[in-house]
Protein backbone atom coordinates (compact mmCIF):
# COMPACT_ATOMS: atom_id res chain seq x y z
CA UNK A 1 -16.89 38.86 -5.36
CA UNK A 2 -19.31 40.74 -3.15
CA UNK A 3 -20.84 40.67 0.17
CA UNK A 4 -24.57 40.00 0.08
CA UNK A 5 -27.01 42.26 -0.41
CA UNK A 6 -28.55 45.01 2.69
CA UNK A 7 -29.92 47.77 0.21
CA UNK A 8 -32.16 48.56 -2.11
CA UNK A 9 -31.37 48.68 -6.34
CA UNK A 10 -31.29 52.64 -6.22
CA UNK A 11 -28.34 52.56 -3.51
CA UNK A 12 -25.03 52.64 -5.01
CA UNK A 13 -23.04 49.65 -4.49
CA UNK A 14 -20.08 48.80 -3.20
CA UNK A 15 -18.30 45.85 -4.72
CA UNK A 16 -15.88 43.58 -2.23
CA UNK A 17 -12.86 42.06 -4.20
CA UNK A 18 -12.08 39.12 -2.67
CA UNK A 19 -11.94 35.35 -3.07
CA UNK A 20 -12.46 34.30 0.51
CA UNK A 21 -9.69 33.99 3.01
CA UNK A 22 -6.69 34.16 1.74
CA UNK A 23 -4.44 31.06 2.12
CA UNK A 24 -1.27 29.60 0.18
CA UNK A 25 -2.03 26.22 1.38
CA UNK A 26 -4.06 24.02 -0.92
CA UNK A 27 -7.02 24.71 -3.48
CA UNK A 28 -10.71 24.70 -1.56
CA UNK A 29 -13.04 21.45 -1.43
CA UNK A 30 -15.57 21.55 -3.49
CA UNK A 31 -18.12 23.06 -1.07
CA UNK A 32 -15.88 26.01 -0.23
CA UNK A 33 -15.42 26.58 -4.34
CA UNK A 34 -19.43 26.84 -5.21
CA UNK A 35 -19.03 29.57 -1.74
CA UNK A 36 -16.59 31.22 -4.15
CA UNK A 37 -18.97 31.27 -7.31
CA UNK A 38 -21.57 32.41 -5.50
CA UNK A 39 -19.90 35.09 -3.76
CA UNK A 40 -19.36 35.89 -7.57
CA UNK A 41 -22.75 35.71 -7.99
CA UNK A 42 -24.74 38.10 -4.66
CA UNK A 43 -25.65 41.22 -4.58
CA UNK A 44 -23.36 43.63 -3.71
CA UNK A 45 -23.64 45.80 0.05
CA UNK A 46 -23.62 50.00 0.17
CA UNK A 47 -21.54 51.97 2.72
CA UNK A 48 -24.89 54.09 2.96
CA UNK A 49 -25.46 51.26 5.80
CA UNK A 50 -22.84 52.39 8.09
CA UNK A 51 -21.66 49.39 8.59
CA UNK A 52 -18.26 49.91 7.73
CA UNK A 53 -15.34 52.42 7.02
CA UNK A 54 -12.00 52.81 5.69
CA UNK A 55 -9.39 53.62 7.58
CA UNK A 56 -5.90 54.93 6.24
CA UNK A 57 -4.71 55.97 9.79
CA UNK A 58 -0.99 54.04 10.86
CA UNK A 59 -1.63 50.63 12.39
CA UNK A 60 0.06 51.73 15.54
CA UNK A 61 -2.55 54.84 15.68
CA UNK A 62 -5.30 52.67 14.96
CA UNK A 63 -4.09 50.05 17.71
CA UNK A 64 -3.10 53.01 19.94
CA UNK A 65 -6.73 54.25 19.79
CA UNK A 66 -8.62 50.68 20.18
CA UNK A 67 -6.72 50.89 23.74
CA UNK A 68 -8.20 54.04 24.37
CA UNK A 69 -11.65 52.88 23.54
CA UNK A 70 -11.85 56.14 21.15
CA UNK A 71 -13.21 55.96 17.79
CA UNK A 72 -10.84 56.64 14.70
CA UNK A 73 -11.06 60.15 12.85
CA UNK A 74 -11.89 58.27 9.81
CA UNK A 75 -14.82 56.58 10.93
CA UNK A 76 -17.27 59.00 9.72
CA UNK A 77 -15.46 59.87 7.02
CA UNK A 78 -18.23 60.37 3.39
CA UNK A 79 -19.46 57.56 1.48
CA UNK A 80 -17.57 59.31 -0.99
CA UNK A 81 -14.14 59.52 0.48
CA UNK A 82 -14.79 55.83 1.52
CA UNK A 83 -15.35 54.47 -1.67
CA UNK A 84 -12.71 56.63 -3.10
CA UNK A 85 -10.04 54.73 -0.75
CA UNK A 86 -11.68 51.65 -1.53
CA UNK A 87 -10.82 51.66 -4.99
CA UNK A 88 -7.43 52.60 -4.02
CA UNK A 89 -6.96 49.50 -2.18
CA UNK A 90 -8.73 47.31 -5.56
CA UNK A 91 -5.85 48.76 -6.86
CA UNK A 92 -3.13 48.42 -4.71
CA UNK A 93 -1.71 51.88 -4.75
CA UNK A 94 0.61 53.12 -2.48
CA UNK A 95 -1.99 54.76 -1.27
CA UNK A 96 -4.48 52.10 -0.64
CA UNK A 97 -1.96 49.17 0.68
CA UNK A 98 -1.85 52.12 3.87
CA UNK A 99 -6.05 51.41 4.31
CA UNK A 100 -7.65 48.77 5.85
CA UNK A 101 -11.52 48.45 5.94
CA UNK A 102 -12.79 48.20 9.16
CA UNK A 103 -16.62 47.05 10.93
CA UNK A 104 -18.99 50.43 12.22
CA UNK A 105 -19.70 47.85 15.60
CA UNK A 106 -17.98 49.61 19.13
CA UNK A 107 -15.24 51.87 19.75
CA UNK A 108 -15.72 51.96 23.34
CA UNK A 109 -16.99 48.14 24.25
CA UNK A 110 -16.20 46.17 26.89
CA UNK A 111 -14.97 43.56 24.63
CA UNK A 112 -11.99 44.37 22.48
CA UNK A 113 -13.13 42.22 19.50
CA UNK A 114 -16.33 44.71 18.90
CA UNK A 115 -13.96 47.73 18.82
CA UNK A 116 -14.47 48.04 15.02
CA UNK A 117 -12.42 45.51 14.07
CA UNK A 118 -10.79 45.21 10.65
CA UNK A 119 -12.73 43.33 8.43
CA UNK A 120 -10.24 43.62 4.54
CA UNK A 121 -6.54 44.26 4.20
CA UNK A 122 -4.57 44.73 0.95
CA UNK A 123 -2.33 41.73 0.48
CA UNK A 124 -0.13 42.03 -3.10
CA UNK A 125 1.48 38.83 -2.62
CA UNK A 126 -0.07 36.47 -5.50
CA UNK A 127 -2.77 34.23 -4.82
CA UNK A 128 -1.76 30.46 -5.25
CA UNK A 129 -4.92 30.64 -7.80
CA UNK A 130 -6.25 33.44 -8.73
CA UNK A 131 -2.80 34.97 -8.85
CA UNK A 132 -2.87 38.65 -8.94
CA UNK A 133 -6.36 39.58 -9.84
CA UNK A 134 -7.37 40.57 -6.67
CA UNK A 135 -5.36 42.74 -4.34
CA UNK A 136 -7.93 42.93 -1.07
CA UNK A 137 -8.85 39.87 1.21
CA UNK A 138 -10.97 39.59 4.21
CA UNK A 139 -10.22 38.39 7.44
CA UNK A 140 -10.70 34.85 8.90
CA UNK A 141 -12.92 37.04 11.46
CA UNK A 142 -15.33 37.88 8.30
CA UNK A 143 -14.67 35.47 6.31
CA UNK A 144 -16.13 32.59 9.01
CA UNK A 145 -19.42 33.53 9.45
CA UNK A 146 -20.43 34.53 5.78
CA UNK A 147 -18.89 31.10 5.07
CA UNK A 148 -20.81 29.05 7.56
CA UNK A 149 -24.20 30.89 6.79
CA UNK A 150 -23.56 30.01 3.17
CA UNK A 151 -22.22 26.43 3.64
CA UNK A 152 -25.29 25.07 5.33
CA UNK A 153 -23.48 24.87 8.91
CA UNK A 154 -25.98 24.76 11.40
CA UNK A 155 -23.73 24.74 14.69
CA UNK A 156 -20.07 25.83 14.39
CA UNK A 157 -17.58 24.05 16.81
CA UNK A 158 -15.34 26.68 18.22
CA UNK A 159 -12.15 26.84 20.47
CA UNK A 160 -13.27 28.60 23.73
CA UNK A 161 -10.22 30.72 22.95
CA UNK A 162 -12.86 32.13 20.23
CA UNK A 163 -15.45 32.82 23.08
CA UNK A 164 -14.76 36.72 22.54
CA UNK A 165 -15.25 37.00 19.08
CA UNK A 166 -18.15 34.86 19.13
CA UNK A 167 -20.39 38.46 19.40
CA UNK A 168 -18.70 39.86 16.27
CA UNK A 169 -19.37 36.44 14.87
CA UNK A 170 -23.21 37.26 15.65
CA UNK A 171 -22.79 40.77 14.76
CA UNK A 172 -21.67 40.22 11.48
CA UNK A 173 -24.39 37.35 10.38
CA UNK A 174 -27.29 40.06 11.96
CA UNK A 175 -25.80 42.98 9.89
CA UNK A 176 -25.35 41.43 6.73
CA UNK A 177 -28.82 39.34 7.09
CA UNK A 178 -27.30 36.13 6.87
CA UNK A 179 -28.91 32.62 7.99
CA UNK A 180 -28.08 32.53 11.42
CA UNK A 181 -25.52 29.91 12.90
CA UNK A 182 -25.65 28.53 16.07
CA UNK A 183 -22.24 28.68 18.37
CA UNK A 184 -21.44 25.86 20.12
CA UNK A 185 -18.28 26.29 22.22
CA UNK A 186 -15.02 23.60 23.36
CA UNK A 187 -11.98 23.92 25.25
CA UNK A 188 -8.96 22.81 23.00
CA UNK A 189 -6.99 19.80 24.40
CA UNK A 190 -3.99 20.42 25.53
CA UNK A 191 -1.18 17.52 25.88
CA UNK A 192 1.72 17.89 27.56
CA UNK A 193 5.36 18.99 26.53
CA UNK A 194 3.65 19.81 23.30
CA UNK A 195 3.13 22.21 20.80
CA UNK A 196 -0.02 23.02 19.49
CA UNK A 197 1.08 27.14 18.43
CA UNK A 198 0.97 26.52 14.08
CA UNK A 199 3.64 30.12 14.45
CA UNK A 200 5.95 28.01 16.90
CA UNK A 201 5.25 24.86 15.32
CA UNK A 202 6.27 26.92 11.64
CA UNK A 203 9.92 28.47 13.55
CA UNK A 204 10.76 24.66 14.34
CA UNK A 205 10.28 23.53 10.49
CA UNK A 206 12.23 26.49 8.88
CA UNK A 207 15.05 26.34 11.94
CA UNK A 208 15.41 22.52 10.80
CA UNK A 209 14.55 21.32 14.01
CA UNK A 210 11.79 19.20 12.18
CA UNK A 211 11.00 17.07 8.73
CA UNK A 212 8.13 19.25 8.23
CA UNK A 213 4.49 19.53 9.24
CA UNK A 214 4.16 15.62 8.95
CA UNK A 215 6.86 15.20 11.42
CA UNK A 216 5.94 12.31 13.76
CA UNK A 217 7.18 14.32 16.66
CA UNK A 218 4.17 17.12 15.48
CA UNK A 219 0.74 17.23 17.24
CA UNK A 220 -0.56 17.54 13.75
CA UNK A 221 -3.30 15.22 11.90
CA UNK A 222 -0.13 14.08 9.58
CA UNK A 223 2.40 13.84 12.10
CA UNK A 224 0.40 11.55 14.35
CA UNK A 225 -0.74 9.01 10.64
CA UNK A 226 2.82 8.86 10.35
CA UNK A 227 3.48 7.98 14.32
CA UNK A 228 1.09 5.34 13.94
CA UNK A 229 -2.29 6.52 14.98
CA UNK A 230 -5.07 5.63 12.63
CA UNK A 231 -8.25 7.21 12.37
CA UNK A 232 -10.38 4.97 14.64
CA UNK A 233 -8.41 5.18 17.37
CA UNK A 234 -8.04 9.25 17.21
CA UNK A 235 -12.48 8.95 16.34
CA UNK A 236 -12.69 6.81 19.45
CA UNK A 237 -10.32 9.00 21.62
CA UNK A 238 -12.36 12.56 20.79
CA UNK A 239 -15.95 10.52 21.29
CA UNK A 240 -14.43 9.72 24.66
CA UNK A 241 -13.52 13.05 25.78
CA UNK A 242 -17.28 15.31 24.58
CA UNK A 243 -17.54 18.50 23.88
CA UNK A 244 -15.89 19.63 27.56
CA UNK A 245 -15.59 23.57 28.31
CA UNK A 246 -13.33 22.63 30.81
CA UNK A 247 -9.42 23.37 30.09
CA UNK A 248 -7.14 20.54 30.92
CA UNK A 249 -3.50 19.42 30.11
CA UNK A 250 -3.13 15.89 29.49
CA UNK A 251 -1.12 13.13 28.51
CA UNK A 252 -0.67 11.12 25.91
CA UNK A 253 -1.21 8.19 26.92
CA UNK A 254 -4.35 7.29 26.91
CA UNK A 255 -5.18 8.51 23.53
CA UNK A 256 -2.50 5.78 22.25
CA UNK A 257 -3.70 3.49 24.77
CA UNK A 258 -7.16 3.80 22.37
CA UNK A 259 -5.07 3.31 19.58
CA UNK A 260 -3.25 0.22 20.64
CA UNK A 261 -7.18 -1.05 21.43
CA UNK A 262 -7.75 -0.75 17.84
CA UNK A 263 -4.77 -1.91 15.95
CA UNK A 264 -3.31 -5.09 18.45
CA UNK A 265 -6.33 -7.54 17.20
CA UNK A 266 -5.50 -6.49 13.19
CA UNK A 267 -1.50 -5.88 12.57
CA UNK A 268 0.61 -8.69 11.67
CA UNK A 269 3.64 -10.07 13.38
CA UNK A 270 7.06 -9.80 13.20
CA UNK A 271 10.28 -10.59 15.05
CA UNK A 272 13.72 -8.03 14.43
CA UNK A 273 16.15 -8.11 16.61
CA UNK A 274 18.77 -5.38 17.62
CA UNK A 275 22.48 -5.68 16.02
CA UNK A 276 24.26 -5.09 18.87
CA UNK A 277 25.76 -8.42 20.41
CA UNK A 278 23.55 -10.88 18.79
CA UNK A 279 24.38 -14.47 20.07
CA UNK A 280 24.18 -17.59 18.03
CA UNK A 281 22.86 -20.42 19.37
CA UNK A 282 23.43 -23.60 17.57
CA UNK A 283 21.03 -26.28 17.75
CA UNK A 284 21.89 -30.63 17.85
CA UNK A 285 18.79 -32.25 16.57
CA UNK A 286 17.60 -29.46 13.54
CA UNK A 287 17.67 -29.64 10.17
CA UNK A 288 21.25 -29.60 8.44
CA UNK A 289 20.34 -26.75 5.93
CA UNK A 290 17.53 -24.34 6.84
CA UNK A 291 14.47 -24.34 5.49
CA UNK A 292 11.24 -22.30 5.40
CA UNK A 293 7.70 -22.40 5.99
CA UNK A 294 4.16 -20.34 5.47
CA UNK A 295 2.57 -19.29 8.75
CA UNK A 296 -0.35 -17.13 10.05
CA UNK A 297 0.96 -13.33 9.99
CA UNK A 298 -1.21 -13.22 13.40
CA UNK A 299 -1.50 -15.84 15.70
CA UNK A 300 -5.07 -15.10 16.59
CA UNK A 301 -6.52 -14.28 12.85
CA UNK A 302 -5.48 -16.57 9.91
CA UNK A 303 -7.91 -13.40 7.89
CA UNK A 304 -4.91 -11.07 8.37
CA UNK A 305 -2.92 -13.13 5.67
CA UNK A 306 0.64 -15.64 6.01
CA UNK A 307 4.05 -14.86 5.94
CA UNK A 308 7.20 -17.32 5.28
CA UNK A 309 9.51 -17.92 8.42
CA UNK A 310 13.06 -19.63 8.22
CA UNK A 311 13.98 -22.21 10.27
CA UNK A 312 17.84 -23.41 10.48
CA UNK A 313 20.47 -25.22 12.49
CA UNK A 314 21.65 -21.97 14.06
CA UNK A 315 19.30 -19.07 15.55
CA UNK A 316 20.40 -15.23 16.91
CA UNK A 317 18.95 -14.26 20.02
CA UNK A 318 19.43 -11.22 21.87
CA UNK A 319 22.65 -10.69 23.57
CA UNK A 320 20.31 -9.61 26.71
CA UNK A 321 18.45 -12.85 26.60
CA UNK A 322 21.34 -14.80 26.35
CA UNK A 323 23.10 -13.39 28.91
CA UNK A 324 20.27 -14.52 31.41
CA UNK A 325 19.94 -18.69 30.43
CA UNK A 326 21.81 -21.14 32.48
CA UNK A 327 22.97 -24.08 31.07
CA UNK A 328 21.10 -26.76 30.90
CA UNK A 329 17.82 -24.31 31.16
CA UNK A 330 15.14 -25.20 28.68
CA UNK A 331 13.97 -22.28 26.96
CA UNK A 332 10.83 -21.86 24.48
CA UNK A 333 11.83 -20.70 20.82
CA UNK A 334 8.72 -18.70 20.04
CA UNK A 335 6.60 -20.25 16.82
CA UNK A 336 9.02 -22.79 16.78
CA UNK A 337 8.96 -25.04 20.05
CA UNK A 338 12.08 -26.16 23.09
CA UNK A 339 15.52 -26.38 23.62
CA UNK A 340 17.76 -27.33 26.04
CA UNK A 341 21.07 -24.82 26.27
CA UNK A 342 23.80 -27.16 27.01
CA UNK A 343 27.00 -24.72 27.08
CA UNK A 344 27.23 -21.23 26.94
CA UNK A 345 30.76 -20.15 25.79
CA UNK A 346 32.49 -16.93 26.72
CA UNK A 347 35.39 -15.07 25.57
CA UNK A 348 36.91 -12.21 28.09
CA UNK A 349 34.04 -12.17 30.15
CA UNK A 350 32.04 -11.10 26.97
CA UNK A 351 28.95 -14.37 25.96
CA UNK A 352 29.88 -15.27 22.45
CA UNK A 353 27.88 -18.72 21.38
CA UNK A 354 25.34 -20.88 22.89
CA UNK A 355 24.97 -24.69 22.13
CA UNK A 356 21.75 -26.56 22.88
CA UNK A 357 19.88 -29.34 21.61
CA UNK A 358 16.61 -29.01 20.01
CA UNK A 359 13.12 -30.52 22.30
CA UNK A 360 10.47 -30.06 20.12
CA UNK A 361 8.67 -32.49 22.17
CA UNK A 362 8.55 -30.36 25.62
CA UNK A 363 6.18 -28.29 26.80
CA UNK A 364 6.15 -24.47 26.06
CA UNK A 365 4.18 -24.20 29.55
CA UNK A 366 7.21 -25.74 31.73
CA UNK A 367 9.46 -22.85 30.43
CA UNK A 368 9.88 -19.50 32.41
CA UNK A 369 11.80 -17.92 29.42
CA UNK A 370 10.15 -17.14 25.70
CA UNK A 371 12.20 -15.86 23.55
CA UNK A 372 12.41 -14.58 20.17
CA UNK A 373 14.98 -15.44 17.63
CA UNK A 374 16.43 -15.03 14.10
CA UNK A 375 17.60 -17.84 11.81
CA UNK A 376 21.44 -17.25 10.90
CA UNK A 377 20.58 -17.18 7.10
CA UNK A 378 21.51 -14.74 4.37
CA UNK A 379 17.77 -14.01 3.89
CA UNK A 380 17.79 -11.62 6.98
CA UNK A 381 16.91 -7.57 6.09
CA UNK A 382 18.54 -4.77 7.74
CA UNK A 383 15.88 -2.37 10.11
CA UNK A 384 16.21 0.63 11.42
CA UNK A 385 14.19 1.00 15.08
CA UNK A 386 13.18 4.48 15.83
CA UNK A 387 12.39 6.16 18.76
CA UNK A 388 10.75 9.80 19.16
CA UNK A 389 10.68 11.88 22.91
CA UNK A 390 9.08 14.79 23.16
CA UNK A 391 9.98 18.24 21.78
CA UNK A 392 9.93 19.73 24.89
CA UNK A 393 10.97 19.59 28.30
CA UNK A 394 8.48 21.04 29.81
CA UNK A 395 5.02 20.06 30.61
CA UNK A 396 3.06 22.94 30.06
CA UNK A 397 4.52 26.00 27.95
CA UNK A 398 3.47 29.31 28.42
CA UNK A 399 2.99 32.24 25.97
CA UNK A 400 6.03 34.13 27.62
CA UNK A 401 8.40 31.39 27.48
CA UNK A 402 11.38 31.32 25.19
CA UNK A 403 10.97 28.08 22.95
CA UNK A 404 14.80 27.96 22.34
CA UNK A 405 15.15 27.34 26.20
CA UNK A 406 12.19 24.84 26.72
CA UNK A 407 13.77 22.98 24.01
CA UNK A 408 14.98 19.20 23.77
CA UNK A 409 17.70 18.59 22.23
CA UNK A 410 17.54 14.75 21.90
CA UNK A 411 14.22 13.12 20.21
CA UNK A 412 15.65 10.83 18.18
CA UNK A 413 17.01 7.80 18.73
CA UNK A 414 17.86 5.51 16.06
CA UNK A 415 18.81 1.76 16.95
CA UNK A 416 20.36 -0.80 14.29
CA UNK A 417 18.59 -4.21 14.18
CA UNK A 418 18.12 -7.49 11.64
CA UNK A 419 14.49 -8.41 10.64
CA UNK A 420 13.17 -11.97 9.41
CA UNK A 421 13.27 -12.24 5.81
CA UNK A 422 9.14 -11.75 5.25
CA UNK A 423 9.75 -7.93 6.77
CA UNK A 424 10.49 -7.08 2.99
CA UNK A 425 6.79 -7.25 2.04
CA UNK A 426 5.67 -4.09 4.27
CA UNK A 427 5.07 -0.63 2.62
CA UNK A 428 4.88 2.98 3.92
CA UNK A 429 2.11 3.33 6.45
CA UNK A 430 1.70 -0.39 7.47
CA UNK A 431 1.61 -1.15 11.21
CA UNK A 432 2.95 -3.80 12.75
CA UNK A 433 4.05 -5.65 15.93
CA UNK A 434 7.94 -6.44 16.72
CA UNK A 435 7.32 -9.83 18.72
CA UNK A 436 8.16 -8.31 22.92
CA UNK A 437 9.59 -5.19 21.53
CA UNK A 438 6.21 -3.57 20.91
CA UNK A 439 3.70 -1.48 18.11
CA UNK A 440 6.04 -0.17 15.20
CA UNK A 441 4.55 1.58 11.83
CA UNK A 442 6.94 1.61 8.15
CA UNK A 443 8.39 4.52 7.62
CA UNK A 444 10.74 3.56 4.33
CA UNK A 445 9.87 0.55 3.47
CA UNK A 446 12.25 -2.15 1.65
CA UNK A 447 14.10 -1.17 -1.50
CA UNK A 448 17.43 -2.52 -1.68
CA UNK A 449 20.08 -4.59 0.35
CA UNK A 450 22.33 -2.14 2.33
CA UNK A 451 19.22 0.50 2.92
CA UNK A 452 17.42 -0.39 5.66
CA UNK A 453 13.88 -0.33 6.57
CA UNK A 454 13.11 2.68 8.73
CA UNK A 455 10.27 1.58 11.99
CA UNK A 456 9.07 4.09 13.65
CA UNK A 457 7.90 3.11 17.30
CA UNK A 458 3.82 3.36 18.00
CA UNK A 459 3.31 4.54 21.49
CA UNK A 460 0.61 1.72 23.47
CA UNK A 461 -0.24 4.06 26.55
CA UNK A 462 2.02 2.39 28.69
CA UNK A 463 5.74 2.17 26.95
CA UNK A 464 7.21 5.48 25.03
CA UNK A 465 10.16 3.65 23.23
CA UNK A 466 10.77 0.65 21.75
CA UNK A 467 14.00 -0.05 23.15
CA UNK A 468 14.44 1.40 26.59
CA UNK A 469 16.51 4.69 27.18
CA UNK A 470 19.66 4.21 29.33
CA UNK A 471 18.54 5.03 33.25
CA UNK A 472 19.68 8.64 34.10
């Protein structure tokens, strides 16, 4: 591949080697691969121009020198000599893995990114395509503009952290006669206690600390799909904010509080209750044997599809609930109708059973208590509720500051809990709603009895966790 073309047929060339930036990520979209074939394809640029040089000084020299605002002894070095070096580095000598090829823009400017900045580097390590065909690669610095000329962009979105290289951006467009492409600048959002650094985000995947770039603790695209945000809601959160220039630390929740505005009207229900200390509460007046029956997944949208709930002479509720129902309170089963609680038995201080007559016949309205419940039946699934905190512990992190000590040590907290029967039917990915425990998305879905299906807790704007941390 070449650079395009500044000279004239009777100039001698001087042929580029290089693919585009070099990345061991994933193969390029289409777009980016007929970039590639026609970088293949251009006519190549002459050192003649003086518009760049190579320089085999010592990085520390060369960095040593940019602080100095003085101009390297190579940098009028002869076309000959230059492309002499530059075959080196085709090569990959020892010789030429030293050089780097830098831009003729600015020794002495103002602004440190015009102080002929390097522009190729050898790199030996193979290619995850090309392999080892090509031992030189530009930099994302030169590799951006050429790109976006070629590509068709008209007006490239950049980080205000960018705002100093956006004159080399221009610089490099005007000297190698590309299509010219507008700059329009953004401040990045910043969230608190979070990590948006890809080098510090990289230390806490190889130190184990995380899954891996899709961790749902991760500010990343795939860590926040797999926390339960969905693509309208992070659209609709971005078209809310605009294309600020203003800096600003934020918090998360209103960009779930978008996603909760998008996903409560269209994700099913479901009730699961925790493990710990359920309490059975048997019920005079229901059926002998339980039974099932086929009702809307969502109250409010018969479209969203049915589910089958058990009914049965005994029900689980929640040791919490339980612990607050007087007897002879009438309480409202929730999809199922009244009851009156009759006894409530204890055993060292410790609630172990309700008993309470079925009243199908009262009013949900007349109750001050709603509460969900599990039929005592085999059919029940084992769950897994998660909850995530933050990585860090601090709201805003600073370059200087040592991630090891800014650290938190306790993210993730897993709570045992028994789903309804129907709960088997979710895959990987599908959100939900736990009925008065909140948004939860599948993690592992269903496979077998004894593994149990892992939730992962959707943040709504206003409640973190699922299941509320013990007060400090």
């Amino acid at each position: 591949p070449v650079l395009p073309a500044r000279t004239s047929p009777a100039r001698t060339p001087l042929y580029l080697s290089t693919p585009g930036h070099h990345t061991s990520l994933s193969s390029p979209p289409p777009s980016r691969r007929r970039c590639l074939a026609r970088l293949d394809s251009s006519e190549p640029a002459a050192p003649q121009d003086g518009v760049a040089f190579i320089d085999p000084s010592p990085k520390e020299e060369q960095q040593a020198l940019r602080l100095q605002r003085k101009p390297s002894p190579h940098r009028d070095a002869a076309v000959e000599e230059n492309l002499r070096l530059w075959a080196e580095m085709q090569a990959g000598s020892a010789e030429g893995v030293k050089c780097c090829m830098r831009a003729k823009i600015d020794p002495a400017s103002d602004n440190g990114a015009l102080r002929d900045p390097t522009i190729f580097r050898c790199n030996l390590e193979p290619h995850h395509r090309t392999k080892d065909k090509y031992k030189v690669y530009p930099t994302y610095d030169l590799a951006c503009p050429i790109v976006d000329a070629w590509e068709g962009v008209t007006h490239a979105l950049r980080d205000r952290q960018y705002s100093d290289r956006d004159h080399q951006y221009v610089w490099f467009q005007q000297a190698l006669q590309l299509r010219k492409v507008d700059l329009w600048g953004f401040s990045r959002i910043n969230f608190v206690k979070t990590l948006l650094s890809k080098r510090k985000l990289q230390w806490l995947v190889d130190e184990g600390r995380a899954d891996g770039w899709d961790d749902p603790r991760f500010p990343t695209v795939a860590g926040i799909l797999r926390r339960g945000m969905t693509v309208q809601g992070l659209k609709a959160f971005i078209l809310s904010m605009g294309a600020s220039k203003n800096t600003n630390l934020m918090g998360w929740d209103k960009i779930w509080a978008f996603n909760k505005a998008v996903i409560d009207p269209s994700v099913p229900r479901y009730t699961a209750l925790l493990a710990d200390g359920l309490v059975p509460l048997s019920l005079e007046g229901a059926p002998p044997a339980p039974f099932a029956e086929t009702m809307a997944a969502h109250p409010k949208d018969e479209s969203l599809g049915k589910k089958v709930r058990f009914f049965g002479p005994t029900v689980l509720l929640q040791a919490e609930d339980a612990a607050l129902i007087a007897e002879g309170e009438e309480v409202t089963l929730m999809s199922w109708g009244n009851a009156i609680v009759r006894k409530a038995v204890a055993e060292n201080g410790s609630l172990k059973r309700l008993d309470g007559q079925l009243h199908l016949e009262g009013s949900v309205k007349s109750t001050k208590k709603k509460l969900t419940w599990l039929a005592d039946t085999p059919d029940l699934v084992d769950v897994e509720l998660v909850d995530l905190d933050f990585l860090l512990t601090k709201d805003k992190v600073e370059e200087e500051d040592d991630i090891k000590q800014v650290l938190n040590d306790h993210t993730k907290f897993v709570h045992r809990g028994r789903g309804e029967a129907a709960m088997r039917q979710l895959r990987r990915g599908d959100i939900l709603q736990v009925e008065r425990r909140g948004f939860y998305i599948c993690d592992e879905p269903y496979v077998r009895p004894g593994d149990p299906i892992r939730l992962l807790f959707v943040p709504d704007g206003k409640s973190f966790f699922g299941v509320p941390p013990p007060k400090k």
